[in-house]
N, C-alpha and C. Protein backbone atom coordinates (compact mmCIF):
# COMPACT_ATOMS: atom_id res chain seq x y z
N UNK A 1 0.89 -64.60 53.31
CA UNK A 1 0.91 -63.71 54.47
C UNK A 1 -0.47 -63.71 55.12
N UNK A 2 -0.28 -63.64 56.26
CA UNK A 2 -1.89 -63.97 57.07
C UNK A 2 -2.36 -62.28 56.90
N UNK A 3 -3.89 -62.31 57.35
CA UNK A 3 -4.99 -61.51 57.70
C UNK A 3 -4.10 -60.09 58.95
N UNK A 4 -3.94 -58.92 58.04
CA UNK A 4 -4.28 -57.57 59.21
C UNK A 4 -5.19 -57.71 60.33
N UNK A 5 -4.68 -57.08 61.46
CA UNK A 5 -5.67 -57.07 62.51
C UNK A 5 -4.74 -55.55 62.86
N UNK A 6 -5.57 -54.55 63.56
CA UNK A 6 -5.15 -53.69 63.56
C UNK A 6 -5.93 -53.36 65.20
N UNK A 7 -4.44 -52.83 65.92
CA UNK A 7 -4.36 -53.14 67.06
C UNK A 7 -4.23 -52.04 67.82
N UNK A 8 -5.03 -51.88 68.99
CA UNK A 8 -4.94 -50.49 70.00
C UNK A 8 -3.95 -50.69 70.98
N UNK A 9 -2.79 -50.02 71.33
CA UNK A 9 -2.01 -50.31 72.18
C UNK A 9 -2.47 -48.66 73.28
N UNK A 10 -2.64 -49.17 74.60
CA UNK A 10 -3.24 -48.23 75.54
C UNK A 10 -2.14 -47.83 75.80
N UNK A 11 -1.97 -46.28 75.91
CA UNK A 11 -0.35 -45.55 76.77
C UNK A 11 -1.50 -44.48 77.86
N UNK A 12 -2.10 -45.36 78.81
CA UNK A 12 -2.50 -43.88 79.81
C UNK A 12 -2.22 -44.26 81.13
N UNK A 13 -2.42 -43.12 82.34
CA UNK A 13 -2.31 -43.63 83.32
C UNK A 13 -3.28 -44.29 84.35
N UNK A 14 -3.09 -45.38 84.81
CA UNK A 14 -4.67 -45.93 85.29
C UNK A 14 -5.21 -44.72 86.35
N UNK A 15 -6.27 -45.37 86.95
CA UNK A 15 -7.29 -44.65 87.82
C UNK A 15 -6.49 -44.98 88.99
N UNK A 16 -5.38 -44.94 89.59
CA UNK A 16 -5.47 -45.28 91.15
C UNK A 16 -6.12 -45.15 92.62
N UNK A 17 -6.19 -46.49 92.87
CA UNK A 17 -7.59 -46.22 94.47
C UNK A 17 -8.53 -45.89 93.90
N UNK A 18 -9.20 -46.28 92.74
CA UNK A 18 -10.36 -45.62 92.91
C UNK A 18 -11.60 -47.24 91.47
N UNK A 19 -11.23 -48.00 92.53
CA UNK A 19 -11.73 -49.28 91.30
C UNK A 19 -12.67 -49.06 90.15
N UNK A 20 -13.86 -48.14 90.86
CA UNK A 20 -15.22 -47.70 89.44
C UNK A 20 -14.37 -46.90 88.86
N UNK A 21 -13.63 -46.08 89.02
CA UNK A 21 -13.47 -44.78 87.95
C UNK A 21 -12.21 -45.79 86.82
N UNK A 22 -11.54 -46.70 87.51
CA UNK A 22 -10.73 -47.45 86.76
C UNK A 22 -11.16 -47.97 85.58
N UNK A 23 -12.54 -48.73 86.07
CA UNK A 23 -13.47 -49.40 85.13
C UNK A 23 -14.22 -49.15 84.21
N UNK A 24 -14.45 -47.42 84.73
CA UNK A 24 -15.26 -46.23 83.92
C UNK A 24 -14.07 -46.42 82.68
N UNK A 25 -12.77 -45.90 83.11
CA UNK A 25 -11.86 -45.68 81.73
C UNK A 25 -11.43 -46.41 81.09
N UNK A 26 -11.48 -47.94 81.72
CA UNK A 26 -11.43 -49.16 80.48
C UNK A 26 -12.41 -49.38 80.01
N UNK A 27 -13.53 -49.14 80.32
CA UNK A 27 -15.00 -48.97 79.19
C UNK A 27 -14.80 -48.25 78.02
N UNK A 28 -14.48 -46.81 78.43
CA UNK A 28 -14.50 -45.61 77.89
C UNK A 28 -12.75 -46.03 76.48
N UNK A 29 -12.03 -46.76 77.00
CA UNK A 29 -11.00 -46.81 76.09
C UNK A 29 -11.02 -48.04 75.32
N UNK A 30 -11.93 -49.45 75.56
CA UNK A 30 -12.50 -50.04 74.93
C UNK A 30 -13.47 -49.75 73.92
N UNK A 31 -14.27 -48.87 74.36
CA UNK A 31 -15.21 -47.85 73.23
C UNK A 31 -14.54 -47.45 72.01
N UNK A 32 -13.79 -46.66 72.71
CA UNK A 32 -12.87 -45.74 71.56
C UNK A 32 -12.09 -46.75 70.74
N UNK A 33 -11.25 -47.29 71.38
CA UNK A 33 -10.44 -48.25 70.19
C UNK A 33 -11.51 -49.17 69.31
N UNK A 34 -12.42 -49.52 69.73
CA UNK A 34 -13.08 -50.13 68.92
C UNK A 34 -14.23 -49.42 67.76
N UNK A 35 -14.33 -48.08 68.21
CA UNK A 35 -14.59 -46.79 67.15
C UNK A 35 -13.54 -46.53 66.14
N UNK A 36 -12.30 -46.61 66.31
CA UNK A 36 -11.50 -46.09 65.10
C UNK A 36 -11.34 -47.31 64.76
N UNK A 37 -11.73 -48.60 65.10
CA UNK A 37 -11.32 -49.89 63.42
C UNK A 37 -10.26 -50.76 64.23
N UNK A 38 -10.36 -50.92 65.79
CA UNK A 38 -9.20 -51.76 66.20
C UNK A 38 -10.33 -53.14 66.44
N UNK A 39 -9.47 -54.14 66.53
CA UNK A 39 -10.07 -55.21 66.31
C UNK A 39 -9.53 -56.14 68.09
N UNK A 40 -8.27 -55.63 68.49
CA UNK A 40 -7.75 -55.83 70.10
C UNK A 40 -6.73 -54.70 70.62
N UNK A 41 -7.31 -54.75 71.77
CA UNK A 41 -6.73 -53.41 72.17
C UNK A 41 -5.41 -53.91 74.09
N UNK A 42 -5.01 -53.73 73.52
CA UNK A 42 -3.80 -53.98 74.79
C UNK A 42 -3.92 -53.13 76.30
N UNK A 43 -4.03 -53.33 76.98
CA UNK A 43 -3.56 -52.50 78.28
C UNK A 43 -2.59 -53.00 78.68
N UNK A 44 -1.44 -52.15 79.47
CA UNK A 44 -0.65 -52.73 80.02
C UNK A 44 -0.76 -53.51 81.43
N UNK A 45 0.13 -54.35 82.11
CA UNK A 45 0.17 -54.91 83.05
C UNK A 45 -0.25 -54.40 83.97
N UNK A 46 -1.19 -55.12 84.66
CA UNK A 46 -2.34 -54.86 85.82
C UNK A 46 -2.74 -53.29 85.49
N UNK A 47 -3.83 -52.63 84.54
CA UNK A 47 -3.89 -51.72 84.45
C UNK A 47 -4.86 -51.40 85.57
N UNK A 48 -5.17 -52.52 85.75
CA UNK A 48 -6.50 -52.06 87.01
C UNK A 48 -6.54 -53.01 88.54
N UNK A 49 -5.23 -52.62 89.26
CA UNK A 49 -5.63 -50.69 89.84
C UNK A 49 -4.23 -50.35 89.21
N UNK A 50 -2.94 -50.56 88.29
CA UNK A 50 -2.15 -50.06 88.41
C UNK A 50 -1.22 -50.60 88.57
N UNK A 51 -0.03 -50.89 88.18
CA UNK A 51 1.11 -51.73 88.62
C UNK A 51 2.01 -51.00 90.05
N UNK A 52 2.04 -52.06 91.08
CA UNK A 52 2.54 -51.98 92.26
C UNK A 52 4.04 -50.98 92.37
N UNK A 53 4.63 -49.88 91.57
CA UNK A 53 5.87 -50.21 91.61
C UNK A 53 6.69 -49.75 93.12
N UNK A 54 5.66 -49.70 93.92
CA UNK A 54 6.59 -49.32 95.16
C UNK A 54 6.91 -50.60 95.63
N UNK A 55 6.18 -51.90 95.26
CA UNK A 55 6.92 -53.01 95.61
C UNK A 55 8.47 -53.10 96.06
N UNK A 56 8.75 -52.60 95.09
CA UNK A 56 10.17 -53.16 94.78
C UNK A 56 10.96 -51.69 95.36
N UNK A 57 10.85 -50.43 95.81
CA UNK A 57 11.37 -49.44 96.24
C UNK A 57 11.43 -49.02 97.60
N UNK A 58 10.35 -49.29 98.21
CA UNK A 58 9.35 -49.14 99.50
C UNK A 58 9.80 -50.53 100.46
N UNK A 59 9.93 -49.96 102.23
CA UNK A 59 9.73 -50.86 102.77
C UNK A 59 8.14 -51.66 102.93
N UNK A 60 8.03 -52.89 103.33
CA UNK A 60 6.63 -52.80 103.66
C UNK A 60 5.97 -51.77 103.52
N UNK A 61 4.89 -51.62 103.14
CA UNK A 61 3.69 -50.91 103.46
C UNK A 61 2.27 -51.21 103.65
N UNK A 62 2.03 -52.09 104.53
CA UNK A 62 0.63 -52.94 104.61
C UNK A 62 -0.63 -51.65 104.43
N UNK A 63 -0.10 -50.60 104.66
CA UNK A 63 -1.38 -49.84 104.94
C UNK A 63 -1.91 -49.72 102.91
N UNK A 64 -0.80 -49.39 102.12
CA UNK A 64 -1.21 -49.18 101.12
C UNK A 64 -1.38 -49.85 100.26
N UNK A 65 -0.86 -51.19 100.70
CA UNK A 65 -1.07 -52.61 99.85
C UNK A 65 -2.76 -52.81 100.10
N UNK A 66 -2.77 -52.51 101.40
CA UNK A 66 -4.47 -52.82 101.98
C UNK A 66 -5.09 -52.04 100.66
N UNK A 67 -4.81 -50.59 100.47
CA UNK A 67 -5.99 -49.85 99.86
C UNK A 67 -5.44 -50.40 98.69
N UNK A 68 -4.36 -50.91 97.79
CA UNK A 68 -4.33 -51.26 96.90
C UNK A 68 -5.28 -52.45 96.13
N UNK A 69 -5.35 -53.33 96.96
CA UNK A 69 -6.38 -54.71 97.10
C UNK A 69 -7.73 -54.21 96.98
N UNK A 70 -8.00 -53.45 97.90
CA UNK A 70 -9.52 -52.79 97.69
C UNK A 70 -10.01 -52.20 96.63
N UNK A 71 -9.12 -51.89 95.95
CA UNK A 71 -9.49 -51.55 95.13
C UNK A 71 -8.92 -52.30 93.51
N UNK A 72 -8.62 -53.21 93.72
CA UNK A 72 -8.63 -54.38 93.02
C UNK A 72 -9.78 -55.36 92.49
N UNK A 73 -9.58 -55.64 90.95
CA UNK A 73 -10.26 -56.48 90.41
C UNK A 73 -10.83 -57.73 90.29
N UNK A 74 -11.88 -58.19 90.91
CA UNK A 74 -12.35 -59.35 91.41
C UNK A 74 -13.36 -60.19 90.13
N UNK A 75 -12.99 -60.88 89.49
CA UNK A 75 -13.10 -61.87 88.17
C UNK A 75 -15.10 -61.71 88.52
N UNK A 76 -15.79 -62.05 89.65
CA UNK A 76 -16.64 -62.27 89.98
C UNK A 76 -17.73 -60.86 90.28
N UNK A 77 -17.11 -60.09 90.29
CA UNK A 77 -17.38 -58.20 90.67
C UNK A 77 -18.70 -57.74 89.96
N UNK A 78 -19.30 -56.88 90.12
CA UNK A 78 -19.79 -55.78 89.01
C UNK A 78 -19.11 -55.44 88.33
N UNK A 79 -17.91 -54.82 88.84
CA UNK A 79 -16.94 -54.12 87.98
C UNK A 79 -16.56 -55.15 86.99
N UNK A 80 -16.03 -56.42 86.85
CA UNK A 80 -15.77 -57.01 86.30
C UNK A 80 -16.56 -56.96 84.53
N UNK A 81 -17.59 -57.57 85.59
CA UNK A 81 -19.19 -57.56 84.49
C UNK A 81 -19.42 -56.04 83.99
N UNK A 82 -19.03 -55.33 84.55
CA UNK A 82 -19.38 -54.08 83.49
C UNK A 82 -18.46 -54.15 82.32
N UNK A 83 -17.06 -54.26 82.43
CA UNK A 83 -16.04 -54.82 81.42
C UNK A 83 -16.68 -55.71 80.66
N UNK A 84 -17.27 -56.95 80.97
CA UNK A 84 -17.48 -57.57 79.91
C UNK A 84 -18.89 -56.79 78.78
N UNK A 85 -19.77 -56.39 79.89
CA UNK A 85 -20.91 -55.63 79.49
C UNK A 85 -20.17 -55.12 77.91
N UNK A 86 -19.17 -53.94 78.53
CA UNK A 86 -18.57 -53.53 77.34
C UNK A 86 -18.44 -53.97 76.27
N UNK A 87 -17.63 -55.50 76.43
CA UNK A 87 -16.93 -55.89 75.25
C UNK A 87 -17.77 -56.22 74.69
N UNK A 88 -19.30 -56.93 74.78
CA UNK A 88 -20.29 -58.05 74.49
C UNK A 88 -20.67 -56.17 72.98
N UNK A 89 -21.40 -55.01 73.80
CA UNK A 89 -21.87 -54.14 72.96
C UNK A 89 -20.74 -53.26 72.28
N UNK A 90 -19.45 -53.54 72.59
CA UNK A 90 -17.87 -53.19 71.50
C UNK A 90 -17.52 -53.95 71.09
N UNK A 91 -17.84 -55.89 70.33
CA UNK A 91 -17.19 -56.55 69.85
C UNK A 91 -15.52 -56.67 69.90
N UNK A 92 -14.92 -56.29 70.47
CA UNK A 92 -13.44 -56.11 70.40
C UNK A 92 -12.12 -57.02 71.61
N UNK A 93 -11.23 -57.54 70.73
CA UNK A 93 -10.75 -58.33 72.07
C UNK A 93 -9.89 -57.89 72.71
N UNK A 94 -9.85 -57.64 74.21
CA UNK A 94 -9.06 -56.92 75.63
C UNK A 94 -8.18 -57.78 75.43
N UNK A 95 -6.65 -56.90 75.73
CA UNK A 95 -5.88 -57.88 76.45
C UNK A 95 -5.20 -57.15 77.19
N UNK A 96 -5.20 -58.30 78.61
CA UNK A 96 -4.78 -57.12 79.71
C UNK A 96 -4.31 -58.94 80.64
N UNK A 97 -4.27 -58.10 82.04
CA UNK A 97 -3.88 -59.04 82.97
C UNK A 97 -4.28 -58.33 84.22
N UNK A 98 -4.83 -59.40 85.25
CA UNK A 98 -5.41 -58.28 86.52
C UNK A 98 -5.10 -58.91 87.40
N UNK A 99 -4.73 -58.25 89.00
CA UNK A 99 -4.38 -58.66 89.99
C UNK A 99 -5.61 -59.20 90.21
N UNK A 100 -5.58 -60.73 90.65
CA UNK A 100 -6.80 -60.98 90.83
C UNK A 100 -6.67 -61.18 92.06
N UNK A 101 -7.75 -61.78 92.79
CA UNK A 101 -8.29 -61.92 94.73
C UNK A 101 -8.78 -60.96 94.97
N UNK A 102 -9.10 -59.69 94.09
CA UNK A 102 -9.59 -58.44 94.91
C UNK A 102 -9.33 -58.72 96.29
N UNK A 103 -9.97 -58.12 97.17
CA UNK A 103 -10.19 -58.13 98.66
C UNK A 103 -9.80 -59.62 99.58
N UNK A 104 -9.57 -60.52 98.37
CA UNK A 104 -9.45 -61.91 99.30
C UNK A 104 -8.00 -62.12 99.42
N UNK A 105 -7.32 -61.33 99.17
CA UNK A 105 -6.06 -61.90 99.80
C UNK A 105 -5.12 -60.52 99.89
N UNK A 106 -3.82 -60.58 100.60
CA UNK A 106 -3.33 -59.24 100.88
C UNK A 106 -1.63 -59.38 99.86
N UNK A 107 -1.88 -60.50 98.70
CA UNK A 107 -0.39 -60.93 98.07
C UNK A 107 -0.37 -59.85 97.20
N UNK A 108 0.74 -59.60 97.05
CA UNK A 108 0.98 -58.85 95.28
C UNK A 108 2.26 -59.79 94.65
């Protein structure tokens, strides 16, 4: 039987519209799981900014797709780099998935 790894599964609600405070609480929940003995910690799908679900309910809405993007995760960011900042002084491995293009594109 292989090696335990003991695993943080995230149940919160993201930061919406608001990209730093997003980034503040995946710091802050990377911290923590990696304080009680987790070794990878899960977020769910696009936790940052949030999964789209008016996609699929909503007519168009360019206005809020706009602020959605803006406040979206850009691989290249500060914000980004503060995440990694994190992980480098929490040893612990993220797994997540992020809308990426921040600001460069208007797709979801």
């Amino acid at each position: 039987m292989g090696a335990k790894v003991k695993v943080a599964v995230v149940n919160a609600e993201p930061v919406w519209y608001d990209l730093q405070g997003a980034v503040k609480k995946v710091n802050a929940l990377i911290k923590e799981a990696y304080e009680k003995g987790a070794e990878l910690v899960a977020f769910s799908e696009v936790f940052v900014p949030g999964y789209a679900h008016w996609i699929w309910t909503n007519a168009a809405d360019l206005e809020n797709n706009i602020k959605y993007h803006k406040n979206s995760l850009s691989y290249d960011s500060p914000e980004f780099l503060s995440i990694i900042e994190t992980i480098k002084a929490y040893p612990i491995q993220p797994m997540s998935n992020v809308l990426s293009g921040g600001t460069q594109s208007l797709k979801i």
